[in-house]
PDB file of N, CA and C in Angstrom:
ATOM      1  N   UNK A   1      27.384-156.519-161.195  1.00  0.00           N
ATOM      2  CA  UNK A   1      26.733-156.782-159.941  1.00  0.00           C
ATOM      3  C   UNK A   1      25.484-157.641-160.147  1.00  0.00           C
ATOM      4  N   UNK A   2      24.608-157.798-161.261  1.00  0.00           N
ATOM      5  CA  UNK A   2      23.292-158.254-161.587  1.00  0.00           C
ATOM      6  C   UNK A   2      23.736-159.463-161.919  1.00  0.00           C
ATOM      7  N   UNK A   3      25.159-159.524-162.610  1.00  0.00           N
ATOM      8  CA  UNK A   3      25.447-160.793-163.417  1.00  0.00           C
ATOM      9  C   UNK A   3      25.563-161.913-162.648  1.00  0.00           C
ATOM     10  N   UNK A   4      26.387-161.866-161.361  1.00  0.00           N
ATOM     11  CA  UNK A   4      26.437-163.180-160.396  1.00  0.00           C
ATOM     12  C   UNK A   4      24.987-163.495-160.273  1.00  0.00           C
ATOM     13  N   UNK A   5      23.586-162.628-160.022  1.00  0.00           N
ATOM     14  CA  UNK A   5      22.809-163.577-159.285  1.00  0.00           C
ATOM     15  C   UNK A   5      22.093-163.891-160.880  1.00  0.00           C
ATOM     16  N   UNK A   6      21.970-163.302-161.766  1.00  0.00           N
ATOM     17  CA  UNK A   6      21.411-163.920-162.879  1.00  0.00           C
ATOM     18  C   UNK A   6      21.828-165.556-163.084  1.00  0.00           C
ATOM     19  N   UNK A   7      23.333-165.684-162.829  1.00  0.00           N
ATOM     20  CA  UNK A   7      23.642-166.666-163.137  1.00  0.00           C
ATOM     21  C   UNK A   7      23.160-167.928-162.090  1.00  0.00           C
ATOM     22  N   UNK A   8      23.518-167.407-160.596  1.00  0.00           N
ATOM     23  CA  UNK A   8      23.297-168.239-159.344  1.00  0.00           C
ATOM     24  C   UNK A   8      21.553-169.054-160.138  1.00  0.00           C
ATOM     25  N   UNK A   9      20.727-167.548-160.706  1.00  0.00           N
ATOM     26  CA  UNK A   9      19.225-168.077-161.030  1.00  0.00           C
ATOM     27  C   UNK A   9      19.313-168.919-162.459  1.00  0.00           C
ATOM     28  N   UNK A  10      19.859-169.056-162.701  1.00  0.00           N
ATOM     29  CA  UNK A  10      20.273-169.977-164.189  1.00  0.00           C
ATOM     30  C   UNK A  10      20.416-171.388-163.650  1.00  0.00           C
ATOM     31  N   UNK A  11      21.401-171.358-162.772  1.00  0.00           N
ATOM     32  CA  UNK A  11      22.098-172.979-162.262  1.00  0.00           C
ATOM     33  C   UNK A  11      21.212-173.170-161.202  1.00  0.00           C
ATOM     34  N   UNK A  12      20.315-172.709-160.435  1.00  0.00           N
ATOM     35  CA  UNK A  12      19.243-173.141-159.839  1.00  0.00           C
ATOM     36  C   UNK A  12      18.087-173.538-160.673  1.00  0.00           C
ATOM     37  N   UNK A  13      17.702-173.990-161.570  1.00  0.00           N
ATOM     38  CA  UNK A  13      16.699-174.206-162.738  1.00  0.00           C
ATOM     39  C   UNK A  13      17.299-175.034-163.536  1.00  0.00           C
ATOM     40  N   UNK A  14      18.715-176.042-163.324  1.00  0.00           N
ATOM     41  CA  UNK A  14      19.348-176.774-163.979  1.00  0.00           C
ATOM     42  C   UNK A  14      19.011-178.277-163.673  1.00  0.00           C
ATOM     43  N   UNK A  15      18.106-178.078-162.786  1.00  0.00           N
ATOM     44  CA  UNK A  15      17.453-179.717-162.355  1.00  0.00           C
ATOM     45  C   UNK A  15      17.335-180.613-163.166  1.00  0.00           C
ATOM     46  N   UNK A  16      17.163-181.346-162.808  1.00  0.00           N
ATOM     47  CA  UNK A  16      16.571-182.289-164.395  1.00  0.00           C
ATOM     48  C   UNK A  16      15.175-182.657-164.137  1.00  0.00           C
ATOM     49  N   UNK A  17      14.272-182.880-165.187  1.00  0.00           N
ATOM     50  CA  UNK A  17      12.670-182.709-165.360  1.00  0.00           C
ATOM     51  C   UNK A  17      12.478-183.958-164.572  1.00  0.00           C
ATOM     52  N   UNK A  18      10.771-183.459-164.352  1.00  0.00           N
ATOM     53  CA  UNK A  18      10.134-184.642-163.105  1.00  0.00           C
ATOM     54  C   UNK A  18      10.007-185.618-164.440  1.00  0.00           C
ATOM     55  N   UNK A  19       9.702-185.529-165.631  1.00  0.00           N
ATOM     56  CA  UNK A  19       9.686-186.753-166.544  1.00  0.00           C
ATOM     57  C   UNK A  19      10.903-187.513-167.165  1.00  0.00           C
ATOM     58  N   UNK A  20      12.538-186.926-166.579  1.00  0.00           N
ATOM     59  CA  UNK A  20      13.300-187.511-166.609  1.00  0.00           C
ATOM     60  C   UNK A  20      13.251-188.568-166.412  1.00  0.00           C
ATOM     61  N   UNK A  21      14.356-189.266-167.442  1.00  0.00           N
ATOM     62  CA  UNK A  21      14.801-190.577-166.627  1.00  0.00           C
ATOM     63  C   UNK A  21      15.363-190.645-165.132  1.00  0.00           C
ATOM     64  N   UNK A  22      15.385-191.563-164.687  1.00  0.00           N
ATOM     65  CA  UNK A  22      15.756-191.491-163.165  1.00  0.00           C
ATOM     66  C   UNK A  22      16.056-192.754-162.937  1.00  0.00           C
ATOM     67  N   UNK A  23      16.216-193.072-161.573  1.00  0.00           N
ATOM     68  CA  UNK A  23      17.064-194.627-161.240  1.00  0.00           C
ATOM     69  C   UNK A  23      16.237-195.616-161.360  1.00  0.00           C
ATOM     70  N   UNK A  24      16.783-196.980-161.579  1.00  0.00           N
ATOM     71  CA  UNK A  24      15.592-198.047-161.886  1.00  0.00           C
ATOM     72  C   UNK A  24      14.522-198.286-162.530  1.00  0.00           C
ATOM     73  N   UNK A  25      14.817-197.318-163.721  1.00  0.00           N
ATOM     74  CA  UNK A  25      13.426-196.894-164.739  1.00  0.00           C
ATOM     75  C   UNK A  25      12.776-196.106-164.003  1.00  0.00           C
ATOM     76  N   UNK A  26      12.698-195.709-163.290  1.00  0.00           N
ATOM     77  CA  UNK A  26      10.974-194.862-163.024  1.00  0.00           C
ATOM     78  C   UNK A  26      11.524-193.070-163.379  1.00  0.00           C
ATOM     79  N   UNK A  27      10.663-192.069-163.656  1.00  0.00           N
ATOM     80  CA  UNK A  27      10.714-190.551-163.980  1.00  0.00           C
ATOM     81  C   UNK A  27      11.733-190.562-162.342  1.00  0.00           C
ATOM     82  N   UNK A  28      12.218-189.197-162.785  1.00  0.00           N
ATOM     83  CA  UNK A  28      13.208-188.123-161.383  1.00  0.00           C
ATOM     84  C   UNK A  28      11.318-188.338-160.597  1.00  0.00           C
ATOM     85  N   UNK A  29      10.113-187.776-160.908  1.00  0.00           N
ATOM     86  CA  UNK A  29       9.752-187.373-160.616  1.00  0.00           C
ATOM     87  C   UNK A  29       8.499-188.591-159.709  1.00  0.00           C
ATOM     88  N   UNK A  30       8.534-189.638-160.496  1.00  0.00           N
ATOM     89  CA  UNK A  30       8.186-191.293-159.753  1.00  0.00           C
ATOM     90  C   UNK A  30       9.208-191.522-158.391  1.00  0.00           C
ATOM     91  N   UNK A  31      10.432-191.017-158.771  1.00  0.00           N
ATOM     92  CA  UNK A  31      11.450-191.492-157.869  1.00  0.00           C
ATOM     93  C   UNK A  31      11.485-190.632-156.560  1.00  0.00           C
ATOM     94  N   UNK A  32      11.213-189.364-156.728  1.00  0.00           N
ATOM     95  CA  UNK A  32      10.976-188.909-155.871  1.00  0.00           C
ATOM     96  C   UNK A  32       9.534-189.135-154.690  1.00  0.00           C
ATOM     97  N   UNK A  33       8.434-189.456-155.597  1.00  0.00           N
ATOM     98  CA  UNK A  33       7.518-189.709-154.675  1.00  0.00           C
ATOM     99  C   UNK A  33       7.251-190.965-154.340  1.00  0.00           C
ATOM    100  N   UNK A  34       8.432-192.041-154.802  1.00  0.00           N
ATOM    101  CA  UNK A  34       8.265-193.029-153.878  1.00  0.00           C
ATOM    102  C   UNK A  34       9.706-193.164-152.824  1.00  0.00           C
ATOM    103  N   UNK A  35      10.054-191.982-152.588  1.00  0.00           N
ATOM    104  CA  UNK A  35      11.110-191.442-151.730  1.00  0.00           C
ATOM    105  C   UNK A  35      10.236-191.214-150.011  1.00  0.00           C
ATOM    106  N   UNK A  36       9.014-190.133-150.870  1.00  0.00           N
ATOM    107  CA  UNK A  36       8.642-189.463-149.710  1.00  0.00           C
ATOM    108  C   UNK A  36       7.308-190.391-149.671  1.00  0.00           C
ATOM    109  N   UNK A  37       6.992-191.680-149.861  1.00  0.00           N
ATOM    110  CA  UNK A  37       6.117-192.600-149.509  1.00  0.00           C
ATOM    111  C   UNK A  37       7.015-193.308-148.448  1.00  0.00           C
ATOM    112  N   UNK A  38       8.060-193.490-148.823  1.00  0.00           N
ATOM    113  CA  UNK A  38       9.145-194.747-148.069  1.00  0.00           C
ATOM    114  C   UNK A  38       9.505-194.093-146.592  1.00  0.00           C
ATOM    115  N   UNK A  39       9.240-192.771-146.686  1.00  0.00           N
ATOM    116  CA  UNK A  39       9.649-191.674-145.434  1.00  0.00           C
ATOM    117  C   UNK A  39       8.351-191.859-145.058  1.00  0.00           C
ATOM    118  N   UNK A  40       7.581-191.843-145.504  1.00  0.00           N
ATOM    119  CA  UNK A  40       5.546-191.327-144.320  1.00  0.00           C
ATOM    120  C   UNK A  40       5.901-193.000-143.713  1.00  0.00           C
ATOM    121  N   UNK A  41       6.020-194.578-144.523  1.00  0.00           N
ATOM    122  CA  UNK A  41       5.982-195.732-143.709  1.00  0.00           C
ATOM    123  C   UNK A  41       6.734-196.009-143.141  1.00  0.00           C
ATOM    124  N   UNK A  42       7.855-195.234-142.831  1.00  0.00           N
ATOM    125  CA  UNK A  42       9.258-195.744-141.900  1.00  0.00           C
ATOM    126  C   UNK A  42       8.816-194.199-140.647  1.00  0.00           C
ATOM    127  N   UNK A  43       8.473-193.293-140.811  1.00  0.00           N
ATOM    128  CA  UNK A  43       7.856-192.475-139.641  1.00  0.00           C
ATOM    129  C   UNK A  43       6.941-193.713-138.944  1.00  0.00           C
ATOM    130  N   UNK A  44       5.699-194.320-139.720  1.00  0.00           N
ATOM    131  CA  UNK A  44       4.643-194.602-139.175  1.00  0.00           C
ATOM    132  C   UNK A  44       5.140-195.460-138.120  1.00  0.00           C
ATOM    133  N   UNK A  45       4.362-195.812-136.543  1.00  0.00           N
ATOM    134  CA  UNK A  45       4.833-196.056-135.681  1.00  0.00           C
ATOM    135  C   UNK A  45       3.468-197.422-135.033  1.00  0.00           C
ATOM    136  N   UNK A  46       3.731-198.780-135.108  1.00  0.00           N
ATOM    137  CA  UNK A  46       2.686-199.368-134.554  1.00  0.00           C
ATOM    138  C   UNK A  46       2.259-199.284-133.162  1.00  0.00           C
ATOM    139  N   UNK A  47       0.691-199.120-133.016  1.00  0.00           N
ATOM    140  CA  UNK A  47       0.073-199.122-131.634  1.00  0.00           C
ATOM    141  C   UNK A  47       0.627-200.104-130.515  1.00  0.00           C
ATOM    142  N   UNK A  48       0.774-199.805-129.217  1.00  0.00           N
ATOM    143  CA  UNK A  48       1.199-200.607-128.579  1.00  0.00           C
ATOM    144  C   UNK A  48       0.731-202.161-128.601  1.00  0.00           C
ATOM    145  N   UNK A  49      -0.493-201.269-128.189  1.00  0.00           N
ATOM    146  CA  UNK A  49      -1.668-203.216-128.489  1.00  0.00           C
ATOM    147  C   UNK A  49      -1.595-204.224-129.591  1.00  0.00           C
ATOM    148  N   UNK A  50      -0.176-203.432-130.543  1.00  0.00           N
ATOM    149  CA  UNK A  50      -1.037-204.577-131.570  1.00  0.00           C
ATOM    150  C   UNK A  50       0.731-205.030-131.274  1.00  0.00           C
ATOM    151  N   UNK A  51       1.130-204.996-130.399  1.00  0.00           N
ATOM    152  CA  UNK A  51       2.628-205.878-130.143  1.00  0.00           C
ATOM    153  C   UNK A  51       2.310-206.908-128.918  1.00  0.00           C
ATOM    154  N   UNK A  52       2.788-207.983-128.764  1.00  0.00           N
ATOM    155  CA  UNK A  52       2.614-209.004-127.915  1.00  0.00           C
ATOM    156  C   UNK A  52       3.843-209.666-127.775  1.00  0.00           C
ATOM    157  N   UNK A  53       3.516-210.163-126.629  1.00  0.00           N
ATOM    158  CA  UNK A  53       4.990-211.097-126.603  1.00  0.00           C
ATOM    159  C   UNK A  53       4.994-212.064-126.570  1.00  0.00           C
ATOM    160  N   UNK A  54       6.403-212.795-127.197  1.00  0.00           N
ATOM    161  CA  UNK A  54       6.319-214.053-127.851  1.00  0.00           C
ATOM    162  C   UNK A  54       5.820-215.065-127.183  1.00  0.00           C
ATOM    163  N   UNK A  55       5.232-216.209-127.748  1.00  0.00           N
ATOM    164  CA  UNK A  55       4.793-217.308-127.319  1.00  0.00           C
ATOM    165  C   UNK A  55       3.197-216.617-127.125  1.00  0.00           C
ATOM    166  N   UNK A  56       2.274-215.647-127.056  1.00  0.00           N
ATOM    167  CA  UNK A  56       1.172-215.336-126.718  1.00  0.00           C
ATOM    168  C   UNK A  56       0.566-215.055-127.861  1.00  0.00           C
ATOM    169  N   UNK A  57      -0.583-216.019-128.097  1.00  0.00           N
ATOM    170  CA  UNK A  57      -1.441-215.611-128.870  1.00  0.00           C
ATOM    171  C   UNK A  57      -2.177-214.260-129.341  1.00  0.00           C
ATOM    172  N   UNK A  58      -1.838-213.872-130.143  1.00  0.00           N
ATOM    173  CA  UNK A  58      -2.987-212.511-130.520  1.00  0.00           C
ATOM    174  C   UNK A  58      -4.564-212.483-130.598  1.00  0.00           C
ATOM    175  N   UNK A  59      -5.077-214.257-131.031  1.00  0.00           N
ATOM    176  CA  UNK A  59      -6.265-214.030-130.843  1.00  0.00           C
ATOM    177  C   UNK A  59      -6.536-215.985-130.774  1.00  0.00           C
ATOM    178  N   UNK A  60      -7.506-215.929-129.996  1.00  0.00           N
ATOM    179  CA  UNK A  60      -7.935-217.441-130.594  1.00  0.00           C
ATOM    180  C   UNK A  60      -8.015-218.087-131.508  1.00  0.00           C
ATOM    181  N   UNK A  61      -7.060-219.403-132.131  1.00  0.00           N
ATOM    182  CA  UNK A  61      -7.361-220.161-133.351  1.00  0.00           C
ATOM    183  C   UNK A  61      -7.980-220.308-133.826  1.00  0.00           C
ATOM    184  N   UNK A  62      -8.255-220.573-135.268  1.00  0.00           N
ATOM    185  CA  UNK A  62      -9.460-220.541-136.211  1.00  0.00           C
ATOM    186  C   UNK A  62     -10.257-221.969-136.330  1.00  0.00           C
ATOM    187  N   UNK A  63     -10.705-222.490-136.041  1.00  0.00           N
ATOM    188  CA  UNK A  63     -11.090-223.976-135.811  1.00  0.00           C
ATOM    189  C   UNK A  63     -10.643-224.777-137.481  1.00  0.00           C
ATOM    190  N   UNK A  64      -9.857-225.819-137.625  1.00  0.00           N
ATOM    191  CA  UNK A  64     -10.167-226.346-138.889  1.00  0.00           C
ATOM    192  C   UNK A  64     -11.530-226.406-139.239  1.00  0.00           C
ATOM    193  N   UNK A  65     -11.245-226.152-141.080  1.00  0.00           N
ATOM    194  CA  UNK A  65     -12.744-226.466-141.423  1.00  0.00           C
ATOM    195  C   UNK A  65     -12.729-228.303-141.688  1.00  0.00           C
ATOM    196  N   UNK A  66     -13.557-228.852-141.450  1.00  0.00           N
ATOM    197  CA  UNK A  66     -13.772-230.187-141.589  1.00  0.00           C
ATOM    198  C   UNK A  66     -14.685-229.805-142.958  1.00  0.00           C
ATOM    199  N   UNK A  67     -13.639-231.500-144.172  1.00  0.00           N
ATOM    200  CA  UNK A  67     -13.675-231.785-145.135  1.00  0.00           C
ATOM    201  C   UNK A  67     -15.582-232.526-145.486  1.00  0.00           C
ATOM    202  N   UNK A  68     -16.087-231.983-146.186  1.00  0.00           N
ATOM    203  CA  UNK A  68     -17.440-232.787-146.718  1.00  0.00           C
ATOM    204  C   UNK A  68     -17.048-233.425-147.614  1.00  0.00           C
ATOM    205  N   UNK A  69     -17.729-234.615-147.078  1.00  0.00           N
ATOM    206  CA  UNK A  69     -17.925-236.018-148.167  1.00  0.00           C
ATOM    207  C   UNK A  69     -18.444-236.284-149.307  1.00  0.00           C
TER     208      UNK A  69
END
């Protein structure tokens, strides 16, 4: 009766280490936290104001700088 969950707790601890190798060179454990970086900037959501529609300037042009002689 003890033996199934001993084991269930064996093969749960079969992970492989955060300093593993992992995909594309980086650690299991690099790979994972640029997993849950790639998830916080694809949540993040831009302010309305900073969308415009096309053809409309966002802000007034920057004047050329004129060349000294």
């Amino acid at each position: 009766m003890l033996a199934p969950a001993f084991a269930c707790a064996l093969l749960a601890a079969c992970g492989p280490a955060d300093n593993a190798p992992g995909p594309g060179g980086v650690s299991v454990g690099e790979a994972r936290a640029l997993d849950e970086a790639a998830e916080m900037l694809d949540s993040q959501r831009l302010p309305e104001e900073a969308l415009t529609e096309p053809g409309e300037p966002s802000a007034e042009p920057i004047p050329a700088k004129a060349e000294s002689e």
